[in-house]
Protein backbone atom coordinates (compact mmCIF):
# COMPACT_ATOMS: atom_id res chain seq x y z
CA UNK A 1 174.38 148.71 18.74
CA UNK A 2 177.43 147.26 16.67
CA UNK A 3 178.44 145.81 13.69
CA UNK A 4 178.10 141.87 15.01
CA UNK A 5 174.75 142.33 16.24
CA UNK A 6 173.76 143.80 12.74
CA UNK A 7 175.70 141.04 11.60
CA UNK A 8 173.86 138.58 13.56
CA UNK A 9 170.54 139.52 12.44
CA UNK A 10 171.30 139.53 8.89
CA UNK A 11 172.75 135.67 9.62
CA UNK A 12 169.78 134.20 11.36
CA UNK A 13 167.19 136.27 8.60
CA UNK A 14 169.04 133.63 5.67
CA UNK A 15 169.46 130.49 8.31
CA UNK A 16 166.06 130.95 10.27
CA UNK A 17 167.99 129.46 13.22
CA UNK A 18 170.17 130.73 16.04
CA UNK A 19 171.86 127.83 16.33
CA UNK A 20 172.72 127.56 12.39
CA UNK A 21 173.63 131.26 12.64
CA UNK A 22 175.92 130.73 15.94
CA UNK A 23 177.85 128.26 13.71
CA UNK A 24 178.29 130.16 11.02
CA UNK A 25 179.59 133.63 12.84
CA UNK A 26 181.70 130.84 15.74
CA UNK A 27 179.27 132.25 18.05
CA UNK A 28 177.40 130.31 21.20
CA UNK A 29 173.78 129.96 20.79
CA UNK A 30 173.70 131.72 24.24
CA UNK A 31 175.73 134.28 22.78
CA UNK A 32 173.63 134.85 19.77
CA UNK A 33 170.38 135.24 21.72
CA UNK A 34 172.01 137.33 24.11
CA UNK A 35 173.15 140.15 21.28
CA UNK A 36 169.21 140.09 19.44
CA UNK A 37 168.03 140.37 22.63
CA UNK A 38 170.33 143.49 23.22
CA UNK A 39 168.87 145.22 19.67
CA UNK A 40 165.13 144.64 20.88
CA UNK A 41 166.38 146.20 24.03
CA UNK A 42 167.59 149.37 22.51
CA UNK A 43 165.55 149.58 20.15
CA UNK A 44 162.24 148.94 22.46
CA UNK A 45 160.83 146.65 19.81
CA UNK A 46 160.36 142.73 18.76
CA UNK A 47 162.46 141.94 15.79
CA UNK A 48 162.63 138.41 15.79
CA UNK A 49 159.52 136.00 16.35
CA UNK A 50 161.17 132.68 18.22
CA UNK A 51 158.94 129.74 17.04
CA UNK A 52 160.26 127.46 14.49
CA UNK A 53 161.65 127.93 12.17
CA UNK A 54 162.68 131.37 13.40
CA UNK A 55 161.40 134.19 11.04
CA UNK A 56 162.20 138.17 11.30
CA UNK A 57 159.40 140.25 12.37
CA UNK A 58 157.39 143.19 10.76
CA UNK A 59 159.84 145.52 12.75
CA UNK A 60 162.61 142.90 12.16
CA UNK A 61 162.18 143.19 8.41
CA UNK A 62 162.63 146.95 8.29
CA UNK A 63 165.58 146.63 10.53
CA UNK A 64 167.13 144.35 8.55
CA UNK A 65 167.18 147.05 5.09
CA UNK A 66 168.36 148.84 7.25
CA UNK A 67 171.37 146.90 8.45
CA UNK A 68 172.34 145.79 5.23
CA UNK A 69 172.70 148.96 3.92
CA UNK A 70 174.99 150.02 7.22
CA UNK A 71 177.42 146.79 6.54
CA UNK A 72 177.56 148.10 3.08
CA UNK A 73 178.68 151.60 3.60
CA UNK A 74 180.97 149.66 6.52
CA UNK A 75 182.30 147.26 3.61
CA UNK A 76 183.25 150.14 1.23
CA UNK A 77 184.43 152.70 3.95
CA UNK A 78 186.78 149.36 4.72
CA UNK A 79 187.84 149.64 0.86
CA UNK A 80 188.18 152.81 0.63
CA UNK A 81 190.62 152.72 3.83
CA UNK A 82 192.61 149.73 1.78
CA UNK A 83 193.03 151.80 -1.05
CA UNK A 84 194.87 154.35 0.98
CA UNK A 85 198.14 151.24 0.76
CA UNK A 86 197.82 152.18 -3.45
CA UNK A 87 198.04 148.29 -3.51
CA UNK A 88 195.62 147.26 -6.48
CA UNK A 89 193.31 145.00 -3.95
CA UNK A 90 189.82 143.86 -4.12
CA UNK A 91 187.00 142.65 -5.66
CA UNK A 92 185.44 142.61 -9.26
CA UNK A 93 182.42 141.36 -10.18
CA UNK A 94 182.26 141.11 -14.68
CA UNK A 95 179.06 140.54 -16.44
CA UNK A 96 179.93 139.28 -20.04
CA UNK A 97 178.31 137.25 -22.45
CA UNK A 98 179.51 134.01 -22.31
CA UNK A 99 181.24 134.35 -25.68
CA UNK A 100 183.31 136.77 -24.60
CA UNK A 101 183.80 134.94 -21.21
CA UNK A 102 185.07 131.91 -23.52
CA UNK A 103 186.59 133.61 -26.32
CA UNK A 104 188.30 137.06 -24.80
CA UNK A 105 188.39 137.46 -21.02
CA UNK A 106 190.85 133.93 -20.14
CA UNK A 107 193.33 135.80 -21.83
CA UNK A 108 192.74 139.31 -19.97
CA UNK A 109 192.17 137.66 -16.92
CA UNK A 110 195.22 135.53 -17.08
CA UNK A 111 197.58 138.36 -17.54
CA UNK A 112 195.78 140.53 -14.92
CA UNK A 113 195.62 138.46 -12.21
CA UNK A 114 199.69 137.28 -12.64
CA UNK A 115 199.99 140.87 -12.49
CA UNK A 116 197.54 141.89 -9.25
CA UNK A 117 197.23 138.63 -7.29
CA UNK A 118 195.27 140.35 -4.54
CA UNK A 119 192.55 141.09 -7.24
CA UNK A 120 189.88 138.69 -6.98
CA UNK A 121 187.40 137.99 -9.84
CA UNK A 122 183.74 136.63 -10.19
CA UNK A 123 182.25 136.44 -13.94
CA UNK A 124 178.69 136.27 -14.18
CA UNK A 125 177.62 135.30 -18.02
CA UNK A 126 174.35 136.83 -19.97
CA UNK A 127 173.01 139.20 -22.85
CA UNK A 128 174.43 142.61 -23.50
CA UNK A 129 171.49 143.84 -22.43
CA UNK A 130 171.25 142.03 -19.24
CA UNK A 131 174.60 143.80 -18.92
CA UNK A 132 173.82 147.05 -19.02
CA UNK A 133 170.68 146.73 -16.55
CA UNK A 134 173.42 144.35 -14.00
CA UNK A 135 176.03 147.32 -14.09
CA UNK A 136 172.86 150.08 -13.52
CA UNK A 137 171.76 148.41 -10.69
CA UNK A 138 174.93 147.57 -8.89
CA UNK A 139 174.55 143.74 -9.32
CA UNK A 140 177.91 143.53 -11.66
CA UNK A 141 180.54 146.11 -10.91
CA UNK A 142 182.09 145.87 -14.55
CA UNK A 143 180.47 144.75 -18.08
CA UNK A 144 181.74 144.03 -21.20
CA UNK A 145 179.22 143.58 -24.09
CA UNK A 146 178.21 145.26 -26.93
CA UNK A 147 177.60 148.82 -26.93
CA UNK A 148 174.33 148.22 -28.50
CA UNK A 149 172.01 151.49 -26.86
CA UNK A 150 173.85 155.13 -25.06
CA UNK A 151 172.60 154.97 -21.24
CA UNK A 152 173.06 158.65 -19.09
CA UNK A 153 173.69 156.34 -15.81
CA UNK A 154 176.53 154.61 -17.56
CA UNK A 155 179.99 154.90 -18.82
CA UNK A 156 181.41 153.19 -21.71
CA UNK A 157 184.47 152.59 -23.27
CA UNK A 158 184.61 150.86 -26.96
CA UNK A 159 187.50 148.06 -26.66
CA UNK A 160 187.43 146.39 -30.10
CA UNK A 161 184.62 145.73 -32.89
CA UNK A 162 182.92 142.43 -34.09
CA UNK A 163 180.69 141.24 -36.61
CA UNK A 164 177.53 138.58 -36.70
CA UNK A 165 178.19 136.09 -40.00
CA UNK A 166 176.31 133.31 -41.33
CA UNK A 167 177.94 130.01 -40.69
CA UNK A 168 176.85 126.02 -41.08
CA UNK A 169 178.08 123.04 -40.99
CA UNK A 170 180.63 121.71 -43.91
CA UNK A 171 178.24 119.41 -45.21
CA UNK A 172 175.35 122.08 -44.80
CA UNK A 173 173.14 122.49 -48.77
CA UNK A 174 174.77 126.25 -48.22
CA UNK A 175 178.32 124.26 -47.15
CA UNK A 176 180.20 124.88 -50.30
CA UNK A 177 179.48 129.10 -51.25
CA UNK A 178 181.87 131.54 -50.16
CA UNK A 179 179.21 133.95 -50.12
CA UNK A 180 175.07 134.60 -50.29
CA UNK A 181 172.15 136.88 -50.26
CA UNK A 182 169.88 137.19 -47.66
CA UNK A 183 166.99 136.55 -49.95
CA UNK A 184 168.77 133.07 -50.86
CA UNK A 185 168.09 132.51 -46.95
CA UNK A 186 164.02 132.63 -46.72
CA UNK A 187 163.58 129.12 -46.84
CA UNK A 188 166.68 127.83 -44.48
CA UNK A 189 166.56 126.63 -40.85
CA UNK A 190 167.65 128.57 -38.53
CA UNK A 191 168.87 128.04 -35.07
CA UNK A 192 168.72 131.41 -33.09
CA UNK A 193 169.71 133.26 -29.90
CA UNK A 194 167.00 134.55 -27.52
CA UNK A 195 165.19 137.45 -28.47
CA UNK A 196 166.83 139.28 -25.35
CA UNK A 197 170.28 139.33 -27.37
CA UNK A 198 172.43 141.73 -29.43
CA UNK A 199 172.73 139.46 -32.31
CA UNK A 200 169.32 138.10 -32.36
CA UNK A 201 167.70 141.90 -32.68
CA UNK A 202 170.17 142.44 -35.29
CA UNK A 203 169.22 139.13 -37.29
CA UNK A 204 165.65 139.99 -36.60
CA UNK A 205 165.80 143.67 -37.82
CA UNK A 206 167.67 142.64 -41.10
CA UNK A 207 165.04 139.85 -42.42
CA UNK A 208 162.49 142.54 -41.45
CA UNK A 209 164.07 144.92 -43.63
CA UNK A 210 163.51 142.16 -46.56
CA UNK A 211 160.81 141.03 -45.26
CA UNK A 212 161.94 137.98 -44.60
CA UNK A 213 159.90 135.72 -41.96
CA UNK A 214 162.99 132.96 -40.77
CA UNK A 215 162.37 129.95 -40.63
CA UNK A 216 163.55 129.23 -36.75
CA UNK A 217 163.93 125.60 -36.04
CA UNK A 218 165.45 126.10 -32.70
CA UNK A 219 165.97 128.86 -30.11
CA UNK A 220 169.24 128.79 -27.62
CA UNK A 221 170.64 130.96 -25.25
CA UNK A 222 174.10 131.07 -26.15
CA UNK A 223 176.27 131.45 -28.81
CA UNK A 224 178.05 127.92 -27.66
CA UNK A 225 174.83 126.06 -27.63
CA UNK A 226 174.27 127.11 -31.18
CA UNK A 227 177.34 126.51 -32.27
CA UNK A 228 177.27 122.87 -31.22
CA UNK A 229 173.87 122.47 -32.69
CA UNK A 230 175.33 123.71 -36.13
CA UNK A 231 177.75 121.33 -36.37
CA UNK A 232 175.26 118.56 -35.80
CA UNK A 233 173.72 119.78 -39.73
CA UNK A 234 170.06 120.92 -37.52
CA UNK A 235 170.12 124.32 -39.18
CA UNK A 236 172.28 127.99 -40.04
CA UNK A 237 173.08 130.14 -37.59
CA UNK A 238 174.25 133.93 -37.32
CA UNK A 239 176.20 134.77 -34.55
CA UNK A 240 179.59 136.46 -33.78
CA UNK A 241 182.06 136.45 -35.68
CA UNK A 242 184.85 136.63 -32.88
CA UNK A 243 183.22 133.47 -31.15
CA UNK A 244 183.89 130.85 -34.19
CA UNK A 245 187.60 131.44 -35.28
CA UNK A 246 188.52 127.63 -33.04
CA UNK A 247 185.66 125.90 -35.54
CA UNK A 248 186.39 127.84 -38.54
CA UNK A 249 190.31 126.45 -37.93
CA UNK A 250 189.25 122.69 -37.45
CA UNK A 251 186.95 122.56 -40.21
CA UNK A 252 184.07 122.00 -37.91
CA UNK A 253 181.73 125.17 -38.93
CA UNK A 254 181.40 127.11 -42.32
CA UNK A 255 181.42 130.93 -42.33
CA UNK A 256 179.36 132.64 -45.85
CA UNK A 257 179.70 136.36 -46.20
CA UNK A 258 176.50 137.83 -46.66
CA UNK A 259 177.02 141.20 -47.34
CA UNK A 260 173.79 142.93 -45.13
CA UNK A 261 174.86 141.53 -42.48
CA UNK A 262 178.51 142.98 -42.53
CA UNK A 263 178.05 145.98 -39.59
CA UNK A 264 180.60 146.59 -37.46
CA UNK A 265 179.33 146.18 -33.75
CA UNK A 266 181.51 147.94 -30.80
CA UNK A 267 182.20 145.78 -27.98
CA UNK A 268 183.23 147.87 -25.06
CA UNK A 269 183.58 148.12 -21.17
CA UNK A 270 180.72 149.23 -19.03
CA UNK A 271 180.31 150.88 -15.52
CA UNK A 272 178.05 152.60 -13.16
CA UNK A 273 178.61 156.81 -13.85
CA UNK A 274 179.88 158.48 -10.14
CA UNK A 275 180.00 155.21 -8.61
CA UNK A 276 183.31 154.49 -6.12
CA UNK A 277 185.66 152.85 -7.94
CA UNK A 278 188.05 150.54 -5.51
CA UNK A 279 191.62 150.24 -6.72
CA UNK A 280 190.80 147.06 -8.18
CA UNK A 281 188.44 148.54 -10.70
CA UNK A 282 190.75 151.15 -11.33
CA UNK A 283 193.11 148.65 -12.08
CA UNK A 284 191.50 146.53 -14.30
CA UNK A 285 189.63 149.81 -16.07
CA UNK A 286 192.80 151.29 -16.88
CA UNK A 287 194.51 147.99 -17.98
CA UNK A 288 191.60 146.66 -20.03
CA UNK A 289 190.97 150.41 -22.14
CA UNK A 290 194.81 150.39 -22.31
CA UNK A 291 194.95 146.76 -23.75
CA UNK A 292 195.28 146.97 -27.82
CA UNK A 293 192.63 145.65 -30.37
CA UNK A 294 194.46 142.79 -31.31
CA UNK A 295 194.55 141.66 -27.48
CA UNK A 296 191.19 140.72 -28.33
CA UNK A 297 190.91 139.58 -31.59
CA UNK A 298 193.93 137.68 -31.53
CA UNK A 299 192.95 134.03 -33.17
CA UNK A 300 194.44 132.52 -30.87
């Protein structure tokens, strides 16, 4: 057995062809056949039923587990042999939310990557609490979100603190106070984030602690969406403070202080505890908790 043939199997288990899969590894179909044919050999088993479309096997599908998790131990034992150069090199995967991906990380990213071109990046966008479950399970390497629950599988690291405000649009009944109550707010339309989010449990929890039922007009699953809907006059929104400083600058959006809502929320850095860290993590974990506060808030 060697790594091709694992990495054969694994091709023609996502193509259901041998042909499709000799394409995609530059291999003959001949060639292709010949090297399954050499695993059912040695293994004294069928792994791979040949009508069409081509599908894996009972046996085939507990082979394959298995030789995914070999090319992944190959994969990081190949990483771990790279770091040995001490040349920051590699790959990160980032969950965020997509404020931050918007707002903050183009300005980390762009200094980090003029600094460490051999660092590649991939940003996948979606609640803080999507987050933490992505970096537990290995899907994102790297989060940054808000710190909003402690987690013993996870490490964290606060980077900078933010705030949910009220805001509307300028011509907005609410357009012209500097600042409100939340019991002025029981009878105004609000446009919300998903239940699933940071800032929506935090809205939620302080109109329960007034008992105040909101009146939702619409539900969105980002901060942009809402923002855009805002400006449009089609309700008030509360959402991060840190995501609205380019609308509060052209006019475009309204912030009110309401003074329950002013909590500070940590925003910090999140990864796996005891998990291998390649030199490009290192990297980018020792740049970003190096990186000053103002790095992020900067209005700019």
């Amino acid at each position: 057995m060697n790594i091709s043939q694992l990495e054969t199997l694994i091709t023609i288990s996502k193509t259901t062809s041998f042909r499709k899969a000799g394409e995609l590894l530059n291999l003959t179909q001949p060639a292709v056949s010949a090297q399954i044919k050499s695993l059912e050999d040695e293994f004294k088993t069928v792994l791979i039923d040949r009508n069409q479309p081509v599908t894996l096997t009972d046996q085939g599908h507990v082979f394959l587990e298995h030789a995914e998790k070999i090319l992944k131990i190959v994969g990081e034992l190949k990483q771990r042999l790279n770091d040995l150069s001490h040349i920051p090199q590699g790959h990160i995967t980032i969950g965020t939310t997509t404020s931050i991906a918007i707002q903050i990380l183009p300005r980390v990213l762009s200094y980090f990557q003029n600094q460490y071109p051999l660092i590649k990046t991939s940003i996948l966008t979606m609640s803080s609490i999507q987050i933490m479950a992505s970096v537990e399970s290995g899907t994102v390497d790297i989060g940054i979100g808000y710190l909003s629950e402690s987690n013993p599988n996870l490490e964290t690291s606060v980077l900078y603190y933010d705030t949910f405000e009220l805001v509307v649009a300028p011509d907005h009944p609410l357009g012209n106070l500097k600042h409100t109550t939340v019991e002025a707010l029981r009878e105004t339309p609000f446009i919300v984030l998903s239940p699933d989010t940071l800032g929506r449990k935090f809205a939620d929890q302080v109109f329960k602690n007034y008992n105040i039922q909101p009146h939702i007009v619409m539900e969105l699953s980002s901060s942009e969406e809402i923002k855009r809907m805002v400006e449009l006059n089609l309700g008030a929104a509360i959402i991060s403070k840190l995501s609205i400083g380019s609308e509060l600058r052209r006019g475009t959006l309204r912030m009110i202080k309401v003074s329950e809502f002013e909590t500070a929320h940590p925003v910090g850095v999140i990864y796996k505890s005891g998990k291998y860290l390649n030199s490009a993590m290192q990297q980018f974990l020792s740049d970003l908790k190096g990186m000053p506060e103002t790095q992020f808030i900067s209005s700019e």
